[in-house]
N, C-alpha and C. Protein backbone atom coordinates (compact mmCIF):
# COMPACT_ATOMS: atom_id res chain seq x y z
N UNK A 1 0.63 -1.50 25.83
CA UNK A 1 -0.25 -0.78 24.93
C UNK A 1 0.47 -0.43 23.62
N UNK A 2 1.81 -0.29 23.73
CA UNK A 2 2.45 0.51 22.12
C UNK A 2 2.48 -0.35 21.49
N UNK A 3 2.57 -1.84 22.32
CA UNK A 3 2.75 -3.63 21.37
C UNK A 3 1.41 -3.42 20.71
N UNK A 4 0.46 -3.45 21.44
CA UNK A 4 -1.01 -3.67 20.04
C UNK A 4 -0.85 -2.98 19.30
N UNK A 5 -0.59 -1.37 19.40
CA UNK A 5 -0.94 -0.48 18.46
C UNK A 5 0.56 -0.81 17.33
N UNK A 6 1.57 -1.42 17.80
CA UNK A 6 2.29 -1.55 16.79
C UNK A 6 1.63 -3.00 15.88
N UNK A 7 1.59 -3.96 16.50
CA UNK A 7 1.01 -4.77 16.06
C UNK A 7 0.19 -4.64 14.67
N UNK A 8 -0.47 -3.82 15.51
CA UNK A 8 -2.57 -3.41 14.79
C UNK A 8 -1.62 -2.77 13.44
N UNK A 9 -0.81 -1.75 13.78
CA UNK A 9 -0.22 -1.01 12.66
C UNK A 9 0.46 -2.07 11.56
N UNK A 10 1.19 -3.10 12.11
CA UNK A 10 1.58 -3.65 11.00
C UNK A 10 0.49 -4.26 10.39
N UNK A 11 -0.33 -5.03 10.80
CA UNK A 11 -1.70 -5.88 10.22
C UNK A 11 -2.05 -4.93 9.47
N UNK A 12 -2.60 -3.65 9.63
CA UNK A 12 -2.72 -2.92 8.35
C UNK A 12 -2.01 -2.40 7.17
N UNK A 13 -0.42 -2.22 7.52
CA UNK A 13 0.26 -2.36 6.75
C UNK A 13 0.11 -3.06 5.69
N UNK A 14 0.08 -4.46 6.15
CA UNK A 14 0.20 -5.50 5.27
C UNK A 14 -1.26 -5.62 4.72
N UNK A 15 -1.97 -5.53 4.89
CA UNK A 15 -3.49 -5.46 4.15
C UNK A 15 -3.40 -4.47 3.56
N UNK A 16 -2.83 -3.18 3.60
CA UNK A 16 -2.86 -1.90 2.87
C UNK A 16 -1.65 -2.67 1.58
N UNK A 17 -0.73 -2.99 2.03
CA UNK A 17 0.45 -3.81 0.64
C UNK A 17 -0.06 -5.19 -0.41
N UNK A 18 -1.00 -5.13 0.40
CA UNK A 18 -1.94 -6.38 -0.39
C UNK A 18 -3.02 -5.85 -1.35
N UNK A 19 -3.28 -4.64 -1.11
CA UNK A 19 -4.27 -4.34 -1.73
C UNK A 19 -3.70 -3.43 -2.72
N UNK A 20 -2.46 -2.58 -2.93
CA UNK A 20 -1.90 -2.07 -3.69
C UNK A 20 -0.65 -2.96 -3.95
N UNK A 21 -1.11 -4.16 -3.87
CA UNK A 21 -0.17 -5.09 -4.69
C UNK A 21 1.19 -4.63 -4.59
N UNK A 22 1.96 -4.09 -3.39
CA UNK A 22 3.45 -3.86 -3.40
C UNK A 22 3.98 -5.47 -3.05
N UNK A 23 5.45 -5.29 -3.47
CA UNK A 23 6.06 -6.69 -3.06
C UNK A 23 6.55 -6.54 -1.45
N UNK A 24 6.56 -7.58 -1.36
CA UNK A 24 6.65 -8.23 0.28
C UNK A 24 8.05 -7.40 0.68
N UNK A 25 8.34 -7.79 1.87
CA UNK A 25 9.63 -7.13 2.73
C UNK A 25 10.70 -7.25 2.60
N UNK A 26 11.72 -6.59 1.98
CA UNK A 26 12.88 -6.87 1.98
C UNK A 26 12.73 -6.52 0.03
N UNK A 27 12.23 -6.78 -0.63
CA UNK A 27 11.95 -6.52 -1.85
C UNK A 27 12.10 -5.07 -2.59
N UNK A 28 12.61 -5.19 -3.53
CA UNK A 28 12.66 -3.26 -4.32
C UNK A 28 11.82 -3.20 -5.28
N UNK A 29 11.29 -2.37 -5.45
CA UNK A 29 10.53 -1.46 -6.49
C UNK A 29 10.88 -0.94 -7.09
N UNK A 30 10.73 -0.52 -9.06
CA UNK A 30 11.40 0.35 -9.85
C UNK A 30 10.61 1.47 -9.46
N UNK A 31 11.09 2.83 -10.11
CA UNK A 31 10.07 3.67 -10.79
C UNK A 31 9.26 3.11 -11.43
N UNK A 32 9.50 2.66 -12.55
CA UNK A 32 8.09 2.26 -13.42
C UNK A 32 7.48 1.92 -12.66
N UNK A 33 7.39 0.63 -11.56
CA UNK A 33 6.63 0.27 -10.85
C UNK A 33 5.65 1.28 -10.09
N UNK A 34 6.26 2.24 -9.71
CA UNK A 34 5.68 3.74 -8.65
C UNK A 34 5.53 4.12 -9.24
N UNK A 35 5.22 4.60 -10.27
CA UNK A 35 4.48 4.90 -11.42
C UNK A 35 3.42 4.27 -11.67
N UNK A 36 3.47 2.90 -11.82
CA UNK A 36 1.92 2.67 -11.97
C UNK A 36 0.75 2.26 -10.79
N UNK A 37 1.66 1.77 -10.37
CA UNK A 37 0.98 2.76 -8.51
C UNK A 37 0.48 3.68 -8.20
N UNK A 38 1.17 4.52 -8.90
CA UNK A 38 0.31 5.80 -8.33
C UNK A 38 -0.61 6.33 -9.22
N UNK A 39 -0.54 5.30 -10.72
CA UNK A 39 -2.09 5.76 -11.91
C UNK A 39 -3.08 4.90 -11.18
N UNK A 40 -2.62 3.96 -10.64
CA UNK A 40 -4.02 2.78 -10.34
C UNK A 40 -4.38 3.98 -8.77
N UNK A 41 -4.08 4.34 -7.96
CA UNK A 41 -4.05 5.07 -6.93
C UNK A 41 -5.17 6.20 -7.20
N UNK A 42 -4.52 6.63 -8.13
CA UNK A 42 -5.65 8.16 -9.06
C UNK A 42 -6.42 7.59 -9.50
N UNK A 43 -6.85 6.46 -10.05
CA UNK A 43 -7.63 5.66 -11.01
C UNK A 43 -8.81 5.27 -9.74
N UNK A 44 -8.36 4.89 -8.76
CA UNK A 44 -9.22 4.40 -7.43
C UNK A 44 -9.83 5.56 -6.88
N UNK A 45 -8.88 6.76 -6.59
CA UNK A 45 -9.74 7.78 -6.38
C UNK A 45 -10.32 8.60 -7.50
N UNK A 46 -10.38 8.74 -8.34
CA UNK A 46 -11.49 9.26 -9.56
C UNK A 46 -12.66 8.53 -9.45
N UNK A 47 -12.42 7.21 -9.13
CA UNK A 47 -13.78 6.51 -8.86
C UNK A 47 -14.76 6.80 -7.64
N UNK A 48 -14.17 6.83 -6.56
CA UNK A 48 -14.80 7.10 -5.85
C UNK A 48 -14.81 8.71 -5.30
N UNK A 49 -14.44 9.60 -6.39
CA UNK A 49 -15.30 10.80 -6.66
C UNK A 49 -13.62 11.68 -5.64
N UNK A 50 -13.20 11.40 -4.79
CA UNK A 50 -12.53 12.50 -4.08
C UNK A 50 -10.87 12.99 -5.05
């Protein structure tokens, strides 16, 4: 049972990194980068109101 739910967890992982466009595994991120991550982030939720 902890195999699916780890599983299931990564599959969303990776659909959640796909959709906020982070780079793949093993890869680094600047600040700037997390930075604009987190305007498009606010930008997604202003839209949908919360």
């Amino acid at each position: 049972m902890k195999t699916r739910e780890t599983k299931r967890w990564r599959k969303e992982r990776r659909a959640l990194n796909a959709s906020l466009k982070l780079p793949g595994r093993g890869k680094s991120i600047s600040i700037e980068e997390i930075k604009q991550l987190l305007e498009r982030y606010r930008a997604a939720l202003r839209k949908t109101g919360e």
